[in-house]
N, C-alpha and C. Protein backbone atom coordinates (compact mmCIF):
# COMPACT_ATOMS: atom_id res chain seq x y z
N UNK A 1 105.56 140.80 43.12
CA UNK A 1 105.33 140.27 44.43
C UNK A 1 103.90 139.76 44.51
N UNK A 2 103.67 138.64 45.05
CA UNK A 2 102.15 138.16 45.04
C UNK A 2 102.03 138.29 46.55
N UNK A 3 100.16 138.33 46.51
CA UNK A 3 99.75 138.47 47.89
C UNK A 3 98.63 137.08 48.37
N UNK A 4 99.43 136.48 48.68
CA UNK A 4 97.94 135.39 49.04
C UNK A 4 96.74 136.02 49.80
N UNK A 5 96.11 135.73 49.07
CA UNK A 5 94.47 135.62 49.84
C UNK A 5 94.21 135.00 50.80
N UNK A 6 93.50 135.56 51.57
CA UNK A 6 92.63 134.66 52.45
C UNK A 6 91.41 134.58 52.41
N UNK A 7 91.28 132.94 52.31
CA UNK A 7 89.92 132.57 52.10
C UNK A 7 89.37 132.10 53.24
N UNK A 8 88.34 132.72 53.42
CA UNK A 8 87.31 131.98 54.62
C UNK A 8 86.40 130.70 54.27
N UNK A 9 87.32 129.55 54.74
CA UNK A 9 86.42 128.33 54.79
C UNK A 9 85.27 128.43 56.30
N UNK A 10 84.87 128.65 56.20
CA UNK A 10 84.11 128.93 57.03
C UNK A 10 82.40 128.58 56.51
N UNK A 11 81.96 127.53 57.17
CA UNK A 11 80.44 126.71 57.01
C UNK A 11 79.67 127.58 57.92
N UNK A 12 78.48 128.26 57.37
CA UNK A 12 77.53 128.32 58.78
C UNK A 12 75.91 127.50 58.51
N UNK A 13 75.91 127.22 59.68
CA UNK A 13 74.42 126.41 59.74
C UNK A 13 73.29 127.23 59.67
N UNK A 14 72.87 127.56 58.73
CA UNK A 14 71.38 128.31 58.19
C UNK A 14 70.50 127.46 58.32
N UNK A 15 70.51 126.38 57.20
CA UNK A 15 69.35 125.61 57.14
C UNK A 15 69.90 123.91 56.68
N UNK A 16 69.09 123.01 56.87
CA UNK A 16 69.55 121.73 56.51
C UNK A 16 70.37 121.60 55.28
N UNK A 17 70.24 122.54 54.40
CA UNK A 17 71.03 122.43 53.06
C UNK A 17 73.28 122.49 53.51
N UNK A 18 73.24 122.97 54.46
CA UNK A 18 74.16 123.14 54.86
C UNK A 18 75.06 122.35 55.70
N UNK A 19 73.90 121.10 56.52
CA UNK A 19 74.72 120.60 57.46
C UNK A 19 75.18 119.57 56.80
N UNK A 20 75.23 118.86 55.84
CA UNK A 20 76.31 117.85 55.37
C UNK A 20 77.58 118.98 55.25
N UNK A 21 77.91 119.54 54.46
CA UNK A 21 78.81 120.71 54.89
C UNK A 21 79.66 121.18 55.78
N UNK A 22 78.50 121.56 56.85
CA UNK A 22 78.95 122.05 58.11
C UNK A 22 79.53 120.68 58.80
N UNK A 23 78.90 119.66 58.80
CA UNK A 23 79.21 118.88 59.67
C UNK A 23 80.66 118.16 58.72
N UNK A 24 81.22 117.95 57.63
CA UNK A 24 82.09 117.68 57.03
C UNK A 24 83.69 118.55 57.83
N UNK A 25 83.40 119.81 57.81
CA UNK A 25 84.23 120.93 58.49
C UNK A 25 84.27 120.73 59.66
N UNK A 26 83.36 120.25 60.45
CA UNK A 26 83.90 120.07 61.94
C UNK A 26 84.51 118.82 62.25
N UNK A 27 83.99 117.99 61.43
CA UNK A 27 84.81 116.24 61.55
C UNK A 27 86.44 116.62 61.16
N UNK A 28 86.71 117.54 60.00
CA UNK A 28 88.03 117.59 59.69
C UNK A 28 88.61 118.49 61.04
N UNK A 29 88.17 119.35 61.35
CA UNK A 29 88.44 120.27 62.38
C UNK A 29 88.94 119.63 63.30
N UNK A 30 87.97 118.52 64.15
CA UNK A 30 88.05 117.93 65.16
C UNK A 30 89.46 116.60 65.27
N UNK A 31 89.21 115.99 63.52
CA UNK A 31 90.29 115.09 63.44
C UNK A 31 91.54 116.33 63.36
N UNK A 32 91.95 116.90 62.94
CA UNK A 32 93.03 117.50 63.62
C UNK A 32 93.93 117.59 64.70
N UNK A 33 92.76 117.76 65.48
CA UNK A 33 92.97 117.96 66.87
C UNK A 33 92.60 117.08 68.37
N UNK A 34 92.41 115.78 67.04
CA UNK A 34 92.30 114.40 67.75
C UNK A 34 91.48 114.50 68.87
N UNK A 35 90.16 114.85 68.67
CA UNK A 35 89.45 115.16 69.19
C UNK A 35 87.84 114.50 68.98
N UNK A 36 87.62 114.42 67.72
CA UNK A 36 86.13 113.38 67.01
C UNK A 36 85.91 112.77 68.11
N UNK A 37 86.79 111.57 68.35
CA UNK A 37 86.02 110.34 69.24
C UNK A 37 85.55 111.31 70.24
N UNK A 38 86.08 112.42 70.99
CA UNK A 38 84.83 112.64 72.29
C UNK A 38 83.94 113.69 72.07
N UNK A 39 83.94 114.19 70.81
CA UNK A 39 82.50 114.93 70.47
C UNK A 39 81.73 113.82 69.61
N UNK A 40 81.73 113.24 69.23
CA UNK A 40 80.52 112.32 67.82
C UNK A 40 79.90 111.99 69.03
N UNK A 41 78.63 112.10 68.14
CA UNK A 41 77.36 112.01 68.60
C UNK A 41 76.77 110.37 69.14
N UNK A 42 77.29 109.93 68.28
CA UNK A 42 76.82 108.20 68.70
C UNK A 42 78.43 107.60 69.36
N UNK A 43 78.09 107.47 70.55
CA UNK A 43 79.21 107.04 71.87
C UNK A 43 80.71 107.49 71.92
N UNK A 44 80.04 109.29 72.61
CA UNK A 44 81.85 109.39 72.66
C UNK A 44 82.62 109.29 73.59
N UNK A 45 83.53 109.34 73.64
CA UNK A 45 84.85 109.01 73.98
C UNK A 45 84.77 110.03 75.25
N UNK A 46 84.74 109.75 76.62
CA UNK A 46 84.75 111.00 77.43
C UNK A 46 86.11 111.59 77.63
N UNK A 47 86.17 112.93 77.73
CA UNK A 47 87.19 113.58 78.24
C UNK A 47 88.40 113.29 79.02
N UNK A 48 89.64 113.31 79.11
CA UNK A 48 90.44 113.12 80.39
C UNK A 48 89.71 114.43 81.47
N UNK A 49 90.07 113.20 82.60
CA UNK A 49 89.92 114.04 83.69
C UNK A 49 91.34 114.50 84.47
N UNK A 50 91.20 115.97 85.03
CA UNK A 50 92.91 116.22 84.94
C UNK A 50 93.39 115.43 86.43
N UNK A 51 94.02 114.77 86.14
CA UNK A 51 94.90 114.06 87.41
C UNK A 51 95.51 114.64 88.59
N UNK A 52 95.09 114.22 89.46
CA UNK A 52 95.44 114.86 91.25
C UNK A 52 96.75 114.42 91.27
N UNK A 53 97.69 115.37 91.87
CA UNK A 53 99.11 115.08 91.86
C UNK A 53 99.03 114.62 93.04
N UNK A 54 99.91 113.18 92.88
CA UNK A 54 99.90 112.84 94.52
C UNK A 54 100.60 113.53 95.69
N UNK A 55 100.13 113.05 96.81
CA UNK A 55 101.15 114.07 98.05
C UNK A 55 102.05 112.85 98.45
N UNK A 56 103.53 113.42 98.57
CA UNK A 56 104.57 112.67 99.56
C UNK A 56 104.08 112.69 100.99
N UNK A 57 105.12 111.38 100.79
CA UNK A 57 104.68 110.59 102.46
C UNK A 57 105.20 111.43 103.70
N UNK A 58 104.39 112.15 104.67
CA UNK A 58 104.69 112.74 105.94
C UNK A 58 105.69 112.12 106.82
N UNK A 59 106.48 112.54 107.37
CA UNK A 59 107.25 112.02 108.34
C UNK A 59 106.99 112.11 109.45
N UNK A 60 106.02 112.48 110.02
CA UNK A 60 105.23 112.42 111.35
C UNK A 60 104.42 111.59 111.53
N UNK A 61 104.16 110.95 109.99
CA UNK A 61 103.55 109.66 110.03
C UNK A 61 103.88 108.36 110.48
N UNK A 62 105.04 108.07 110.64
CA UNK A 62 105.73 107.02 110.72
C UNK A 62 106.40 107.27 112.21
N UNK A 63 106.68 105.97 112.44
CA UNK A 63 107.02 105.69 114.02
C UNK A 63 108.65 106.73 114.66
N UNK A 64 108.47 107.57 115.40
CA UNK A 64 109.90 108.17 115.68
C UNK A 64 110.47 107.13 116.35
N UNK A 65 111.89 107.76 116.69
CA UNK A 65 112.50 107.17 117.54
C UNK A 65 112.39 107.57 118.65
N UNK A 66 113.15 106.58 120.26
CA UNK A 66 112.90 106.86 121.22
C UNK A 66 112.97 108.15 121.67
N UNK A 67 112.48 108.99 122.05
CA UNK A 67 112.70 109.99 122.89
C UNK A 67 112.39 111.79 121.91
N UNK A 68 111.84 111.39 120.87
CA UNK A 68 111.64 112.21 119.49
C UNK A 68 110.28 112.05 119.29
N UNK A 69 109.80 113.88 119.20
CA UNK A 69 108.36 113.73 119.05
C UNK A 69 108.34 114.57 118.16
N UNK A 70 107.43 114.36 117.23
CA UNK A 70 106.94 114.59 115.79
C UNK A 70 108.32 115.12 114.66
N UNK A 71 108.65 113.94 114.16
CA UNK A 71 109.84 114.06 113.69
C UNK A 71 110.11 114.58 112.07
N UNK A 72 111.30 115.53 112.57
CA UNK A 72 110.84 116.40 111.27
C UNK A 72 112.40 115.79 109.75
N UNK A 73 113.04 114.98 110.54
CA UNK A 73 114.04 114.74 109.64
C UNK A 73 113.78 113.03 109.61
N UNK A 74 114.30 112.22 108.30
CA UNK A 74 114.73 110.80 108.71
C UNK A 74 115.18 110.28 109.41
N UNK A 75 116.33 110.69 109.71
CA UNK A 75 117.04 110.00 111.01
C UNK A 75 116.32 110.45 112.32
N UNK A 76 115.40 111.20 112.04
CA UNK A 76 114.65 110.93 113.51
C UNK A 76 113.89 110.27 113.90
N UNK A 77 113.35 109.12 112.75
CA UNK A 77 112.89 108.15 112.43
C UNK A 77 113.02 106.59 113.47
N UNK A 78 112.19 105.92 113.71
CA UNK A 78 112.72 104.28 114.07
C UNK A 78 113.37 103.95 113.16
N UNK A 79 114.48 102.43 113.17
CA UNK A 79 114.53 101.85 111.69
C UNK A 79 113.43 101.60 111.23
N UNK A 80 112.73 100.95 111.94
CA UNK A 80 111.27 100.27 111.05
C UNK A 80 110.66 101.53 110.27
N UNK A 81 110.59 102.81 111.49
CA UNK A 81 109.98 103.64 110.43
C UNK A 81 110.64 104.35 109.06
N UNK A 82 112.20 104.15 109.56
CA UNK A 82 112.83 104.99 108.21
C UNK A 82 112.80 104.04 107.12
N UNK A 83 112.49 102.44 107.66
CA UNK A 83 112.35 101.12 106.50
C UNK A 83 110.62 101.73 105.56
N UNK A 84 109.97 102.15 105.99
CA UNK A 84 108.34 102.10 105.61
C UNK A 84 108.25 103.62 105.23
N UNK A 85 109.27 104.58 105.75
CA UNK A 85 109.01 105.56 104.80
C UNK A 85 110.10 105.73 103.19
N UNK A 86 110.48 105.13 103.36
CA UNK A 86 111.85 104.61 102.35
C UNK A 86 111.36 103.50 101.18
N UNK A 87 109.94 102.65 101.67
CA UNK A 87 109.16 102.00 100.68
C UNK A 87 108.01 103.05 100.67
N UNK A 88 107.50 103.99 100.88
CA UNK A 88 106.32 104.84 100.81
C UNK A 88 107.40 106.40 99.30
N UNK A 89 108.21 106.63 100.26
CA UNK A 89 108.35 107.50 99.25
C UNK A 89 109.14 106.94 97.46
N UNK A 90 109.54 105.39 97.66
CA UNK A 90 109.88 104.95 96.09
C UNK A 90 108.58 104.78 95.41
N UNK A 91 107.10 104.44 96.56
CA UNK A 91 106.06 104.40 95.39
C UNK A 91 105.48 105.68 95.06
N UNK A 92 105.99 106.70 95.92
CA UNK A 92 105.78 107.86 95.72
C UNK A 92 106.48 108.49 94.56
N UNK A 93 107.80 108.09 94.21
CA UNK A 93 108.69 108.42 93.18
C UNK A 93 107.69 107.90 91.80
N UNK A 94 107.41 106.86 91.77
CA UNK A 94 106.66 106.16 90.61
C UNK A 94 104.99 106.61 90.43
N UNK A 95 104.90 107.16 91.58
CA UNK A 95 103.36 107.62 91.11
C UNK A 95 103.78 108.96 90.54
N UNK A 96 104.29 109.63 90.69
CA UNK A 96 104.99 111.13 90.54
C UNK A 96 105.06 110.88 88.99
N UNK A 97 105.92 109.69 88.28
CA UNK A 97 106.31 109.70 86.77
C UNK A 97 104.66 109.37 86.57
N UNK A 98 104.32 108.45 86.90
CA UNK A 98 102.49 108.16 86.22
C UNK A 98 101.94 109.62 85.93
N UNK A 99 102.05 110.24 87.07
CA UNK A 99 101.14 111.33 87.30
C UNK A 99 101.87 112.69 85.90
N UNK A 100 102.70 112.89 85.84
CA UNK A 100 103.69 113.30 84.50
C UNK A 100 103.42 113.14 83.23
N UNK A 101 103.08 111.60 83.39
CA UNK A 101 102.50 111.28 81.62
C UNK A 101 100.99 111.37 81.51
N UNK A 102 100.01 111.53 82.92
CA UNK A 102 98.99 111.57 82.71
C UNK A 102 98.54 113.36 82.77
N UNK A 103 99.33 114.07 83.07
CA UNK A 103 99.08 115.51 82.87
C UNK A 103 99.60 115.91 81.64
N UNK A 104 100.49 115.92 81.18
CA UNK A 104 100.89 115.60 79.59
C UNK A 104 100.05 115.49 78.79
N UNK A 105 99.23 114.22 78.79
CA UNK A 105 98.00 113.88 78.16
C UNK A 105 96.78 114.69 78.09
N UNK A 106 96.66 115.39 79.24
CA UNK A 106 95.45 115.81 80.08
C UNK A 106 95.70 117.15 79.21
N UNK A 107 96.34 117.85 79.32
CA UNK A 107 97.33 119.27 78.82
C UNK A 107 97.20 119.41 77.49
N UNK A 108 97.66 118.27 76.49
CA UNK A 108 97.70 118.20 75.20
C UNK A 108 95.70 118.19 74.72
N UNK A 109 95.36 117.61 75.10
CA UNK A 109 93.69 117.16 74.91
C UNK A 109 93.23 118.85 75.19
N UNK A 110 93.50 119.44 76.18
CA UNK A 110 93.19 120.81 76.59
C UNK A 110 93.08 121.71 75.86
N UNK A 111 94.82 121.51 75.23
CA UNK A 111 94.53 122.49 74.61
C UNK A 111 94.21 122.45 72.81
N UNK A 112 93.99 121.26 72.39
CA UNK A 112 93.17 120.77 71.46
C UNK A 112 91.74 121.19 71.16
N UNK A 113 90.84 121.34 72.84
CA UNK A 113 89.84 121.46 73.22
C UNK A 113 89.47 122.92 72.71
């Protein structure tokens, strides 16, 4: 039965003799984890910033109908207003998927980090 070893690659920074070295180990480190471009030293790459989930559109926002005050369902809606919350919440549907692939992103980088 064999036992693999473990070897400690492991660089430490003592003295200048070391940092071609050291710094070799963290470039591989970092390309790993697709990460280099926003640590290197000459112009990096900044961070994602984590993305604000948007808020759906209020229905008290939009115009009720006659005789209906602060309306808590659609149909309690004007047409006009159930027309403008009906285009508010499809761009709401599509910011929702944006916002999905940009936390994804945000998440993966994280935990790279």
């Amino acid at each position: 039965m064999s036992i693999l070893s473990q070897h400690d690659t492991t660089i430490i920074l003592n003295n200048q003799h070391d940092w071609t070295t050291w710094l070799t180990q963290v470039k591989a480190r970092c390309a790993v984890y697709n990460i280099w471009d926003n640590v290197k030293e000459d112009g990096p790459v900044p961070f994602l910033i984590k993305p604000i989930l948007p808020e759906p559109p209020e229905l008290s926002l939009y115009t009720a109908a006659a005789g209906i005050e602060g309306a808590t369902r659609l149909s309690q809606l004007s047409a006009q207003g159930q027309k403008a919350y009906k285009e508010d919440l499809d761009h709401y549907k599509i910011l929702i998927e944006s916002y999905k692939l940009k936390i994804h992103q945000y998440d993966t980088q994280q935990k790279s980090i």
